[in-house]
PDB file of N, CA and C in Angstrom:
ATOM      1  N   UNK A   1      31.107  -9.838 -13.703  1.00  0.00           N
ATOM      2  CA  UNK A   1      30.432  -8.620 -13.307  1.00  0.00           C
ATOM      3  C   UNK A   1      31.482  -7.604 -12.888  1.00  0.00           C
ATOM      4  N   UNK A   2      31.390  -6.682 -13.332  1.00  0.00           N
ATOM      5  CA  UNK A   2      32.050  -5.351 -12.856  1.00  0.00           C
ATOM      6  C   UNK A   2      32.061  -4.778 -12.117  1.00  0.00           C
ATOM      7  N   UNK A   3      32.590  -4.239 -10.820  1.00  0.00           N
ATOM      8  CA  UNK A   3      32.140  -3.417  -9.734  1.00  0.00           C
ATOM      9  C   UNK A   3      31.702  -2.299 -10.257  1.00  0.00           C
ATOM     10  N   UNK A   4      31.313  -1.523  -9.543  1.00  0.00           N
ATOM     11  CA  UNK A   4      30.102   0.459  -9.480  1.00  0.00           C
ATOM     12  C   UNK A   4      31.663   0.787  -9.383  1.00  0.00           C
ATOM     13  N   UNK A   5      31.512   1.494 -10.082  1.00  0.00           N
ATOM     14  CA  UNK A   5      32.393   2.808 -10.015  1.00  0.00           C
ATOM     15  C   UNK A   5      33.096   3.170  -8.786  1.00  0.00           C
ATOM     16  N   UNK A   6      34.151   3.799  -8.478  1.00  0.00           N
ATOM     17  CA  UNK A   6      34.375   4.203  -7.085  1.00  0.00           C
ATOM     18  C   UNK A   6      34.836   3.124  -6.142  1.00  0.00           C
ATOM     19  N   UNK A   7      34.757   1.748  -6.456  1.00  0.00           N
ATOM     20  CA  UNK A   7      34.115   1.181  -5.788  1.00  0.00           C
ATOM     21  C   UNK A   7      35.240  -0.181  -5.783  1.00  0.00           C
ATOM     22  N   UNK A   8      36.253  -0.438  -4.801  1.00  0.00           N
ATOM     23  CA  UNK A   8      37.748  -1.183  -5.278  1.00  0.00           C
ATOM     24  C   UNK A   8      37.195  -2.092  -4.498  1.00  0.00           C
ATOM     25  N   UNK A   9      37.723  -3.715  -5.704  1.00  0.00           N
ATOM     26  CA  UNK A   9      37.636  -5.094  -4.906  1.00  0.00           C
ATOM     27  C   UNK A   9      38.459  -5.095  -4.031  1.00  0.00           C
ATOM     28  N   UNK A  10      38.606  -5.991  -3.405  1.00  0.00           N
ATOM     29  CA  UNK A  10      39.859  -6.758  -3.042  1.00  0.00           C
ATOM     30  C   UNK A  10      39.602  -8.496  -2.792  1.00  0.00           C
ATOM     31  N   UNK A  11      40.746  -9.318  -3.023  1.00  0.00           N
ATOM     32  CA  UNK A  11      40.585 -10.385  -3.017  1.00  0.00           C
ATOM     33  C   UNK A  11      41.021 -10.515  -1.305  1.00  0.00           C
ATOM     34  N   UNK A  12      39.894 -11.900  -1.159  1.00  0.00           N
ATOM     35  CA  UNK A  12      39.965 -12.654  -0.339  1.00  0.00           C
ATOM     36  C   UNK A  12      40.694 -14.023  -0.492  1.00  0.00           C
ATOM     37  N   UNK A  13      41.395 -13.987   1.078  1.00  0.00           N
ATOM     38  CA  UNK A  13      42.220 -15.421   1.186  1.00  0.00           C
ATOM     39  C   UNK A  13      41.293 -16.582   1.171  1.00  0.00           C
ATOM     40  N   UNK A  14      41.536 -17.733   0.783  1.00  0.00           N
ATOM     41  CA  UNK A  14      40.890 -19.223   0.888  1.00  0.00           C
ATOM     42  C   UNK A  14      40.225 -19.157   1.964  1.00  0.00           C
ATOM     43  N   UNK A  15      40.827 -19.055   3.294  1.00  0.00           N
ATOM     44  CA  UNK A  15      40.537 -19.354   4.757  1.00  0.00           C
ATOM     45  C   UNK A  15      39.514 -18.138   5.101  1.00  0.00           C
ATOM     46  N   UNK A  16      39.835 -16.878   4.231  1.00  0.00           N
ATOM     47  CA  UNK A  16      38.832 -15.881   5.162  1.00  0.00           C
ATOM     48  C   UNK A  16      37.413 -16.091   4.459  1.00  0.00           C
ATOM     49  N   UNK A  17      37.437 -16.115   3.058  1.00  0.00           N
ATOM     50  CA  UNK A  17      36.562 -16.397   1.654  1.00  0.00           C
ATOM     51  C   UNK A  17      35.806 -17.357   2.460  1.00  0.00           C
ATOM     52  N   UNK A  18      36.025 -18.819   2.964  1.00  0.00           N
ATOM     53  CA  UNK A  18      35.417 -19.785   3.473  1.00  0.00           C
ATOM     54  C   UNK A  18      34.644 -19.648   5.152  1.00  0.00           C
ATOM     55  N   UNK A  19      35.504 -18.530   6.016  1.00  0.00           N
ATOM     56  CA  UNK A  19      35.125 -18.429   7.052  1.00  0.00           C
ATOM     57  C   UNK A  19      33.563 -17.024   6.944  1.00  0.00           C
ATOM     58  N   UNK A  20      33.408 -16.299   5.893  1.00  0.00           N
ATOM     59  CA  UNK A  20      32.366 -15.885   5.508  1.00  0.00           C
ATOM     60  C   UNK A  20      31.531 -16.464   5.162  1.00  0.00           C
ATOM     61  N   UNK A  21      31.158 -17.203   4.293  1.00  0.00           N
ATOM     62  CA  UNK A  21      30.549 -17.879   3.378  1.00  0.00           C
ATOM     63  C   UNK A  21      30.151 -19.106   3.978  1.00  0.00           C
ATOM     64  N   UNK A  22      30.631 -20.062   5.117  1.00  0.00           N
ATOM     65  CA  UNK A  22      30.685 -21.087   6.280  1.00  0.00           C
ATOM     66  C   UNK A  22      28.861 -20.843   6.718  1.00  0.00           C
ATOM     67  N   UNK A  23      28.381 -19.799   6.702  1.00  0.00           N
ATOM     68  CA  UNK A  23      26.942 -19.712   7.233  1.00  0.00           C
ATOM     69  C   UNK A  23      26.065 -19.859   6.465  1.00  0.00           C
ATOM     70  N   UNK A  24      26.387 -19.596   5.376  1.00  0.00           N
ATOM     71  CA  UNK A  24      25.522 -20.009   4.147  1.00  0.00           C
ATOM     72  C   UNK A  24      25.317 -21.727   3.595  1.00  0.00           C
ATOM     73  N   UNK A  25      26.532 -22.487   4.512  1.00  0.00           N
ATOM     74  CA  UNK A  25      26.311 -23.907   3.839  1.00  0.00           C
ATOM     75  C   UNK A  25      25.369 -24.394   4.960  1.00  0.00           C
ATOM     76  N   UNK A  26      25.043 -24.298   6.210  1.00  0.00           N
ATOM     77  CA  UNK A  26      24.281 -24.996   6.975  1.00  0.00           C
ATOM     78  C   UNK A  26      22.960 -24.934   5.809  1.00  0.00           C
ATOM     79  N   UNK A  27      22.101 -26.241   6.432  1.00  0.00           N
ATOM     80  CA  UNK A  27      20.667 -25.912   6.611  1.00  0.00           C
ATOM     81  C   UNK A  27      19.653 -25.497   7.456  1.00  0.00           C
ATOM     82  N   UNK A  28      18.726 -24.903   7.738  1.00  0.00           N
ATOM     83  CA  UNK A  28      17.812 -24.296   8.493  1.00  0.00           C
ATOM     84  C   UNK A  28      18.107 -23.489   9.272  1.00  0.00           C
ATOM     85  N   UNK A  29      19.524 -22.654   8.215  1.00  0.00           N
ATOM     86  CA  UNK A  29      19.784 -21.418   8.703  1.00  0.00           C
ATOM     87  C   UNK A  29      19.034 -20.634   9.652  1.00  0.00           C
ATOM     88  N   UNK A  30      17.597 -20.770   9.222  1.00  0.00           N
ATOM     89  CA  UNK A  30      16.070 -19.652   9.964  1.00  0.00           C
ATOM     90  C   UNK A  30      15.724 -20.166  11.690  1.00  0.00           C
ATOM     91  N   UNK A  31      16.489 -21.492  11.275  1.00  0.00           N
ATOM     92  CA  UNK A  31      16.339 -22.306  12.768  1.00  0.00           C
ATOM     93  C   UNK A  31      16.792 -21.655  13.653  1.00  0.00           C
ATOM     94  N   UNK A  32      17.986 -20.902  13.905  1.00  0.00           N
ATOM     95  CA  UNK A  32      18.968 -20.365  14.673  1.00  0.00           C
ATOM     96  C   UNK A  32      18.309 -18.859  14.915  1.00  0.00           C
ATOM     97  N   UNK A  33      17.921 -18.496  14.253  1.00  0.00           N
ATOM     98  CA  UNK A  33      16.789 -16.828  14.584  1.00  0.00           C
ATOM     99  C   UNK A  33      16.324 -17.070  15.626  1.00  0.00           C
ATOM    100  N   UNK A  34      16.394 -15.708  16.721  1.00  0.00           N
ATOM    101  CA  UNK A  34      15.333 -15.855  17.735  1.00  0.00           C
ATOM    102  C   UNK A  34      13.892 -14.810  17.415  1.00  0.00           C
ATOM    103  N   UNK A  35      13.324 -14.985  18.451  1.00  0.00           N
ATOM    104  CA  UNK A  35      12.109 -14.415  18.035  1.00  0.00           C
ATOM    105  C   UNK A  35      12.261 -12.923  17.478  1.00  0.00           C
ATOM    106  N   UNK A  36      11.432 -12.427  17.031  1.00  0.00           N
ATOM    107  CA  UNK A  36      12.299 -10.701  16.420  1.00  0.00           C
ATOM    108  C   UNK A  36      11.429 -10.071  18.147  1.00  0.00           C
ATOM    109  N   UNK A  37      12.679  -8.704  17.666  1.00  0.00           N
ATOM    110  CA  UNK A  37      12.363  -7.717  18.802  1.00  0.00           C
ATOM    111  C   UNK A  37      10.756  -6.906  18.816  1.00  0.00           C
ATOM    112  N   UNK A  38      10.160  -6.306  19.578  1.00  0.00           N
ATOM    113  CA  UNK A  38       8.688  -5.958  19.226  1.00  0.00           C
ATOM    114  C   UNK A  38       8.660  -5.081  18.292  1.00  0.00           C
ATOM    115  N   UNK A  39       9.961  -3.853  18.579  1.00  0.00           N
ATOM    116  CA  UNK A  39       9.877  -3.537  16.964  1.00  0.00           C
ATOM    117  C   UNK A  39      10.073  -3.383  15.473  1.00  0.00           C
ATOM    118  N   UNK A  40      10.754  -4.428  15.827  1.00  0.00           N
ATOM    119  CA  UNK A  40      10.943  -5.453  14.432  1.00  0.00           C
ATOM    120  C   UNK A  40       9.772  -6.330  14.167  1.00  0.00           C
ATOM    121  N   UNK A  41       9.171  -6.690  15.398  1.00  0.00           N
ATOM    122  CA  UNK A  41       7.577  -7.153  14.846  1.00  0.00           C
ATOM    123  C   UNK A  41       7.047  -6.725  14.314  1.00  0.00           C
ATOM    124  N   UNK A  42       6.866  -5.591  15.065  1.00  0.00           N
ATOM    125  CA  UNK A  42       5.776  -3.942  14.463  1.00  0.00           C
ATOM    126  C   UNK A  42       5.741  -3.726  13.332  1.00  0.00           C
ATOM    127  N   UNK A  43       7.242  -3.843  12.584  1.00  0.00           N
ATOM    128  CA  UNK A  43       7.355  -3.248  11.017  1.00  0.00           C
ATOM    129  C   UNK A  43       7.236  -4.356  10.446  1.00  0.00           C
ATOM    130  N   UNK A  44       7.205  -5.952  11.028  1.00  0.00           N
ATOM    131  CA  UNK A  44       7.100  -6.796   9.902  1.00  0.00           C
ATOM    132  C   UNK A  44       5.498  -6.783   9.960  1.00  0.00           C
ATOM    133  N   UNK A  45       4.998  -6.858  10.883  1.00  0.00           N
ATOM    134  CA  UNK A  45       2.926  -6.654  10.186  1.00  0.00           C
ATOM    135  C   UNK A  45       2.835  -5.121   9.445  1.00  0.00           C
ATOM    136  N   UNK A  46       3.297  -4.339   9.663  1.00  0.00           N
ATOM    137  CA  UNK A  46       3.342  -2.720   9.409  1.00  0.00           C
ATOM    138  C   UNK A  46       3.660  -3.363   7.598  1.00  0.00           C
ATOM    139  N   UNK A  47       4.438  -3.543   7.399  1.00  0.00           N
ATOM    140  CA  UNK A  47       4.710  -4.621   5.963  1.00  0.00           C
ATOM    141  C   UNK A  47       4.229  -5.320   5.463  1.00  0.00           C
ATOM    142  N   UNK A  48       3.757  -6.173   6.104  1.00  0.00           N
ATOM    143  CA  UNK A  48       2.647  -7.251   5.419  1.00  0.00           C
ATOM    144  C   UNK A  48       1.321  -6.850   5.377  1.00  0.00           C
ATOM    145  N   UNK A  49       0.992  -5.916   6.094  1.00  0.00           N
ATOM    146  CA  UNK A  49      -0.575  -5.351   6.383  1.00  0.00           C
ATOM    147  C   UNK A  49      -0.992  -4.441   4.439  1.00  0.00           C
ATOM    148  N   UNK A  50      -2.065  -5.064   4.501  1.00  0.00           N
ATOM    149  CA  UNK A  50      -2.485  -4.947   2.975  1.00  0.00           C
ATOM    150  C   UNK A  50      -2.798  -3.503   2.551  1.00  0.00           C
ATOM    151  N   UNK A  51      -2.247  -2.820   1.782  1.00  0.00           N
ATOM    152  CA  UNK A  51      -2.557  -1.360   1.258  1.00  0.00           C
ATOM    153  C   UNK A  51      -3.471  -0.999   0.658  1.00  0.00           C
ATOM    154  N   UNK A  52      -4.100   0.555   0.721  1.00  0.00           N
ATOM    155  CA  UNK A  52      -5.106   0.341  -0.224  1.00  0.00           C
ATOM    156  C   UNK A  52      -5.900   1.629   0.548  1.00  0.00           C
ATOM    157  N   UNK A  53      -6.516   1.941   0.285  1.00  0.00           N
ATOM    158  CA  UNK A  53      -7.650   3.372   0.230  1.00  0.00           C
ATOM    159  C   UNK A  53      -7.543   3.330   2.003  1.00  0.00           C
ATOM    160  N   UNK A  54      -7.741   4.552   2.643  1.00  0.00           N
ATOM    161  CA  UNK A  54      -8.055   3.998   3.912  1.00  0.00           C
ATOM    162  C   UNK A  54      -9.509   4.176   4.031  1.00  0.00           C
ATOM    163  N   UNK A  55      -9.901   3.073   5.183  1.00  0.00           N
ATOM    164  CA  UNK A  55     -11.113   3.137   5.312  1.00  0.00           C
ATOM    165  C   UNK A  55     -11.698   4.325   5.954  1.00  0.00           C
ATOM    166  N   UNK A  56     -12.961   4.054   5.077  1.00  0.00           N
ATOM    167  CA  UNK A  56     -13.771   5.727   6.106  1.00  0.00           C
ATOM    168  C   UNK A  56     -14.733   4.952   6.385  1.00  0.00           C
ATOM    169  N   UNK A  57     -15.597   5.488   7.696  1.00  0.00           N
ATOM    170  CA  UNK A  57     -17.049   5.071   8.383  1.00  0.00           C
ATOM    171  C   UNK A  57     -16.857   3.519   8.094  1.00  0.00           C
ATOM    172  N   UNK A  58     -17.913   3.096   7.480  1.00  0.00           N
ATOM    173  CA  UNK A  58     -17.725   1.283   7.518  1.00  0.00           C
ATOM    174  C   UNK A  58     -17.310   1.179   6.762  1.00  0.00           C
ATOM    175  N   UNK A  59     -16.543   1.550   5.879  1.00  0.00           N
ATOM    176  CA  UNK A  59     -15.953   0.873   4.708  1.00  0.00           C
ATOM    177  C   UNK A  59     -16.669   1.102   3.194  1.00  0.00           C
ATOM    178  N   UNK A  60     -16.119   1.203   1.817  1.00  0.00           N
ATOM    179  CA  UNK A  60     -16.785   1.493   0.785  1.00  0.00           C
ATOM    180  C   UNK A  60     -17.342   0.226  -0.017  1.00  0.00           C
ATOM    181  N   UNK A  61     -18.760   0.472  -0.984  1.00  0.00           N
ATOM    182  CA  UNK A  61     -18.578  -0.525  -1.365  1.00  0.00           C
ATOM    183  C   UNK A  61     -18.623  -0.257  -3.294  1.00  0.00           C
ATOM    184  N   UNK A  62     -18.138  -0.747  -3.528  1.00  0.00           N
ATOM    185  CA  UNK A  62     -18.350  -0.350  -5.172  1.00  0.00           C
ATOM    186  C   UNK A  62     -19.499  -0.357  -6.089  1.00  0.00           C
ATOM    187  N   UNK A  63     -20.442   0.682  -6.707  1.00  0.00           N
ATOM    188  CA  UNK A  63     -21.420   0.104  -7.304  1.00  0.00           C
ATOM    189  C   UNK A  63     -21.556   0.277  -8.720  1.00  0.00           C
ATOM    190  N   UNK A  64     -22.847  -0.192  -9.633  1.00  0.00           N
ATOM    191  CA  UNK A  64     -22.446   0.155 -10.779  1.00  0.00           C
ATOM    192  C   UNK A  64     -24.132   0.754 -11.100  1.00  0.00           C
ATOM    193  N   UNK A  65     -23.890   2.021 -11.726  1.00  0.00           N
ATOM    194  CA  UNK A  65     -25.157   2.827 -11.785  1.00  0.00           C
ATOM    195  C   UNK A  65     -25.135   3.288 -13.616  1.00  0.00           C
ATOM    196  N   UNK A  66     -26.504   3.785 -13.624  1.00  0.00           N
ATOM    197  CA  UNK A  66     -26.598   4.084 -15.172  1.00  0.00           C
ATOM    198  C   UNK A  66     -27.033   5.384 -15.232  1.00  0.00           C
ATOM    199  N   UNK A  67     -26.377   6.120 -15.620  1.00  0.00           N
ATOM    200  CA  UNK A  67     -26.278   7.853 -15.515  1.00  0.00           C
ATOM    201  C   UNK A  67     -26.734   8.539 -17.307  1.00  0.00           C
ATOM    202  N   UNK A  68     -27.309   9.229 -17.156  1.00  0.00           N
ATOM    203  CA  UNK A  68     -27.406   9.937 -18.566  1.00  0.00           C
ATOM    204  C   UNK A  68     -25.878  10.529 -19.035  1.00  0.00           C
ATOM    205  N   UNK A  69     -26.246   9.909 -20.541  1.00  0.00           N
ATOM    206  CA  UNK A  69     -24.604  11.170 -20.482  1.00  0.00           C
ATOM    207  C   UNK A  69     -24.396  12.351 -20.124  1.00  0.00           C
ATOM    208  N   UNK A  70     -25.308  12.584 -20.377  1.00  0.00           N
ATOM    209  CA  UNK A  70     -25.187  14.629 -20.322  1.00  0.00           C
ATOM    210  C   UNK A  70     -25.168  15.024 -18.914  1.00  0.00           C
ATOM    211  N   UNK A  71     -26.172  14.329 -18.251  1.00  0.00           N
ATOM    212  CA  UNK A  71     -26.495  13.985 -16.401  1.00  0.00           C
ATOM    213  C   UNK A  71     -24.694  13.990 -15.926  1.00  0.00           C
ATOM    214  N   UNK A  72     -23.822  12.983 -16.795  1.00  0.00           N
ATOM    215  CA  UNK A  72     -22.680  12.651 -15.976  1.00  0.00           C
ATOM    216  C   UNK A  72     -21.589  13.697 -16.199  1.00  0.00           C
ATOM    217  N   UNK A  73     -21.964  14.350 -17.826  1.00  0.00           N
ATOM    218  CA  UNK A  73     -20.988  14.969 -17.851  1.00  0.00           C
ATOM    219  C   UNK A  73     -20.976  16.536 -17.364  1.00  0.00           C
ATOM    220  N   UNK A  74     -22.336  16.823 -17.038  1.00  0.00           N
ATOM    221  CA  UNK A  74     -22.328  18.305 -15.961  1.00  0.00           C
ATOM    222  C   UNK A  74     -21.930  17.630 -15.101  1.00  0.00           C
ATOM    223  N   UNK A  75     -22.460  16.707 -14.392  1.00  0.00           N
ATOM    224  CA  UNK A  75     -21.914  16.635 -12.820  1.00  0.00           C
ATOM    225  C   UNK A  75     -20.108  16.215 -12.802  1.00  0.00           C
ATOM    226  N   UNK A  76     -19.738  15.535 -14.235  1.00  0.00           N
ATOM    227  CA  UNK A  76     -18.062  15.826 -14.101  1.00  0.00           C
ATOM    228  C   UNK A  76     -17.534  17.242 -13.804  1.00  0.00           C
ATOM    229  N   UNK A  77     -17.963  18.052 -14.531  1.00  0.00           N
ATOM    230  CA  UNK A  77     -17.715  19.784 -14.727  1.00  0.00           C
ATOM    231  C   UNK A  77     -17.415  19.913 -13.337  1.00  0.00           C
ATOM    232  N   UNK A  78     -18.604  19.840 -12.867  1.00  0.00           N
ATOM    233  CA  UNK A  78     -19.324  20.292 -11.446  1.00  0.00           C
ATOM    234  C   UNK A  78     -18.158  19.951 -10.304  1.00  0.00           C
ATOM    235  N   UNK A  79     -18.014  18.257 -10.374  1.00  0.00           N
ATOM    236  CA  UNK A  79     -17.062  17.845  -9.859  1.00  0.00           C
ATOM    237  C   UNK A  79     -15.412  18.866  -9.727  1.00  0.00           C
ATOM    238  N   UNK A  80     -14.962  18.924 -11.033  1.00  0.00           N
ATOM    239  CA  UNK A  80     -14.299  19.442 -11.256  1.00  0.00           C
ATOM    240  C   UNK A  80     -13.955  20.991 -10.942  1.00  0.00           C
ATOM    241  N   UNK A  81     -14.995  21.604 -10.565  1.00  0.00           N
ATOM    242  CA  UNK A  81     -14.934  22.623 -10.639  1.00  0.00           C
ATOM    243  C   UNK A  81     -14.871  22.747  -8.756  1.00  0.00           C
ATOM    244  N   UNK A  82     -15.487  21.870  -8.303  1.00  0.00           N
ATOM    245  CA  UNK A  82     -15.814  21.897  -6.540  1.00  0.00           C
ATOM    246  C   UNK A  82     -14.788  21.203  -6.017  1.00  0.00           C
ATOM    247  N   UNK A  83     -13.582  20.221  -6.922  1.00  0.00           N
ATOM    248  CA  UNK A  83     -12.178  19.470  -6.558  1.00  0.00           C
ATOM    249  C   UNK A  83     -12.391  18.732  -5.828  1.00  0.00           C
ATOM    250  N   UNK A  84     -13.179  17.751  -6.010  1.00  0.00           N
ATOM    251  CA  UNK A  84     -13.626  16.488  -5.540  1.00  0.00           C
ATOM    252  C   UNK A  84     -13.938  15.454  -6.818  1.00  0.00           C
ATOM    253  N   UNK A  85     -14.007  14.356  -6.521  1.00  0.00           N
ATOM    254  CA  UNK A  85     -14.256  13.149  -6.843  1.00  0.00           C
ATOM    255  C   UNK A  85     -15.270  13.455  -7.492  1.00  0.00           C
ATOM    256  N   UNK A  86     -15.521  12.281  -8.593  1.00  0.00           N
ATOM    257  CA  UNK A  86     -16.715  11.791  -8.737  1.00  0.00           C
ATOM    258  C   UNK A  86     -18.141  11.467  -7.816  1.00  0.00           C
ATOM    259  N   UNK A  87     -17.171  10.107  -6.960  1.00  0.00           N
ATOM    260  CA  UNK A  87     -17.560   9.230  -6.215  1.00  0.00           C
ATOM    261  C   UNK A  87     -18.523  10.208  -4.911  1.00  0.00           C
ATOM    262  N   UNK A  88     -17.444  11.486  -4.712  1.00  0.00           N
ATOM    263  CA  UNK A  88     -17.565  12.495  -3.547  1.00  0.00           C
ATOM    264  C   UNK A  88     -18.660  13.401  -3.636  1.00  0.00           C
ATOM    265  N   UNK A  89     -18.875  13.654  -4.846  1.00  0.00           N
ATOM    266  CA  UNK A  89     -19.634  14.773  -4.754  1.00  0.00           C
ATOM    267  C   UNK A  89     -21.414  13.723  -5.414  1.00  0.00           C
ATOM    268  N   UNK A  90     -21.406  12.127  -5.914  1.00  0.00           N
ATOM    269  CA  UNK A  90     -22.602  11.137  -5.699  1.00  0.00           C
ATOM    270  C   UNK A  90     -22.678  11.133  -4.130  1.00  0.00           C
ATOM    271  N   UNK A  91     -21.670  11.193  -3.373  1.00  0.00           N
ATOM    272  CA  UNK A  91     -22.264  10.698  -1.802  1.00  0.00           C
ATOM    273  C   UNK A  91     -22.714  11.640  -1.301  1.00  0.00           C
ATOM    274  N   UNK A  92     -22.201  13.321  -1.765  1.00  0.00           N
ATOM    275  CA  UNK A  92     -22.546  14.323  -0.937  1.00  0.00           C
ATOM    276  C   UNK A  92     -24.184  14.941  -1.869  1.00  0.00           C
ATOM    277  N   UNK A  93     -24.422  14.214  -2.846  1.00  0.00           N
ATOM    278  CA  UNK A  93     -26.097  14.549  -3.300  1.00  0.00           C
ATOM    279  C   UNK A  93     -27.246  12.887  -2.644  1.00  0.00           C
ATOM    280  N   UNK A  94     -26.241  12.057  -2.526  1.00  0.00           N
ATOM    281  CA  UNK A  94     -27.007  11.264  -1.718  1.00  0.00           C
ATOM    282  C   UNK A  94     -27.055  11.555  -0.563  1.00  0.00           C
ATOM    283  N   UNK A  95     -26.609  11.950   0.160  1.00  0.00           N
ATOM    284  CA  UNK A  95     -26.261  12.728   1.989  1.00  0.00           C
ATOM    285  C   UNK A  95     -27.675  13.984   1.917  1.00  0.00           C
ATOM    286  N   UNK A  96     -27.378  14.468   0.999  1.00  0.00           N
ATOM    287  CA  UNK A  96     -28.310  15.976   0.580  1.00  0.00           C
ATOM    288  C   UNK A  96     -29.934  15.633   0.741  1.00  0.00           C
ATOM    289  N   UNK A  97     -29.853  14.124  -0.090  1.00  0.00           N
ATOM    290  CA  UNK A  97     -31.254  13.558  -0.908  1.00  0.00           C
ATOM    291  C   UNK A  97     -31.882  13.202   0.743  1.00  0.00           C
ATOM    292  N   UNK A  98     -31.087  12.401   1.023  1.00  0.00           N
ATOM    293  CA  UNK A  98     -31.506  11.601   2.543  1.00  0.00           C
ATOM    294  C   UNK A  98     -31.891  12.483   3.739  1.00  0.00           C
ATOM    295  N   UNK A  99     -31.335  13.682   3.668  1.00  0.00           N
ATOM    296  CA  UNK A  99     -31.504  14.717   4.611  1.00  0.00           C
ATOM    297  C   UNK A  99     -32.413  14.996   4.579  1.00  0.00           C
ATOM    298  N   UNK A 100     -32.960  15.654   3.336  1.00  0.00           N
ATOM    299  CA  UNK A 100     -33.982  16.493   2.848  1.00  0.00           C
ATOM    300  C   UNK A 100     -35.420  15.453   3.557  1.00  0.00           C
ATOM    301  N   UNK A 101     -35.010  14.463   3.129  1.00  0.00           N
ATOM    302  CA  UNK A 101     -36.296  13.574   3.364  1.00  0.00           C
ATOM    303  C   UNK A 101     -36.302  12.619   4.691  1.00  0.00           C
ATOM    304  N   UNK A 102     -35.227  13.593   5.815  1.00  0.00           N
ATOM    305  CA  UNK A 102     -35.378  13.013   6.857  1.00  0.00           C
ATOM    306  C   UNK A 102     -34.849  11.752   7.427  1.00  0.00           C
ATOM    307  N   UNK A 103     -34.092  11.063   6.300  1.00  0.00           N
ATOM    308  CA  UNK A 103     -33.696   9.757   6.857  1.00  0.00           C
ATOM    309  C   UNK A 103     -32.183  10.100   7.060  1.00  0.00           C
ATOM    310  N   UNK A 104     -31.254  11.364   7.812  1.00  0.00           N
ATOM    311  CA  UNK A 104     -30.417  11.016   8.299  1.00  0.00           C
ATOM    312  C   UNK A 104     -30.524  11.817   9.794  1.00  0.00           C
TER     313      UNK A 104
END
């Protein structure tokens, strides 16, 4: 392998080569870790914590509906034209529907 550019080896002696590399032959290297600091905790759940849409109100759920074409493709326009979602501007005529008739 070639070094990056810019970028000068230099050789290591036997004794220093081995006094680096000396931590890598144990086993249960992970044994010797102490607990992490809190915020090194923080970012390791902050990391592992699963990505993805954030939640709004309780949470979304996915459905599957049967729309006229013509029905879907004004209300794409529509969409499009008001810079919202699909999804956004079905919840804000269901919000509309429910109002109207009192159940919100």
């Amino acid at each position: 392998m070639t070094p990056k550019r810019g970028l000068k080896q230099r050789a290591l002696s036997g004794a220093v080569l081995a006094k680096a590399i000396a931590e890598f032959d144990q086993e249960f290297v992970a044994d010797t870790f102490g607990s992490p600091s809190p915020g090194a905790a923080m970012r390791w759940q902050d990391a592992r914590r699963a990505r993805g849409r954030p939640k709004r109100g309780r949470g979304a759920k996915v459905i599957s509906i049967s729309v006229e074409r013509s029905l879907l493709e004004r209300s794409d326009l529509l969409a499009r034209r008001m810079d919202v979602s699909r999804a956004e501007l079905v919840a804000r005529g269901l919000k509309a529907m429910l109002a109207a008739e009192g159940e919100i």
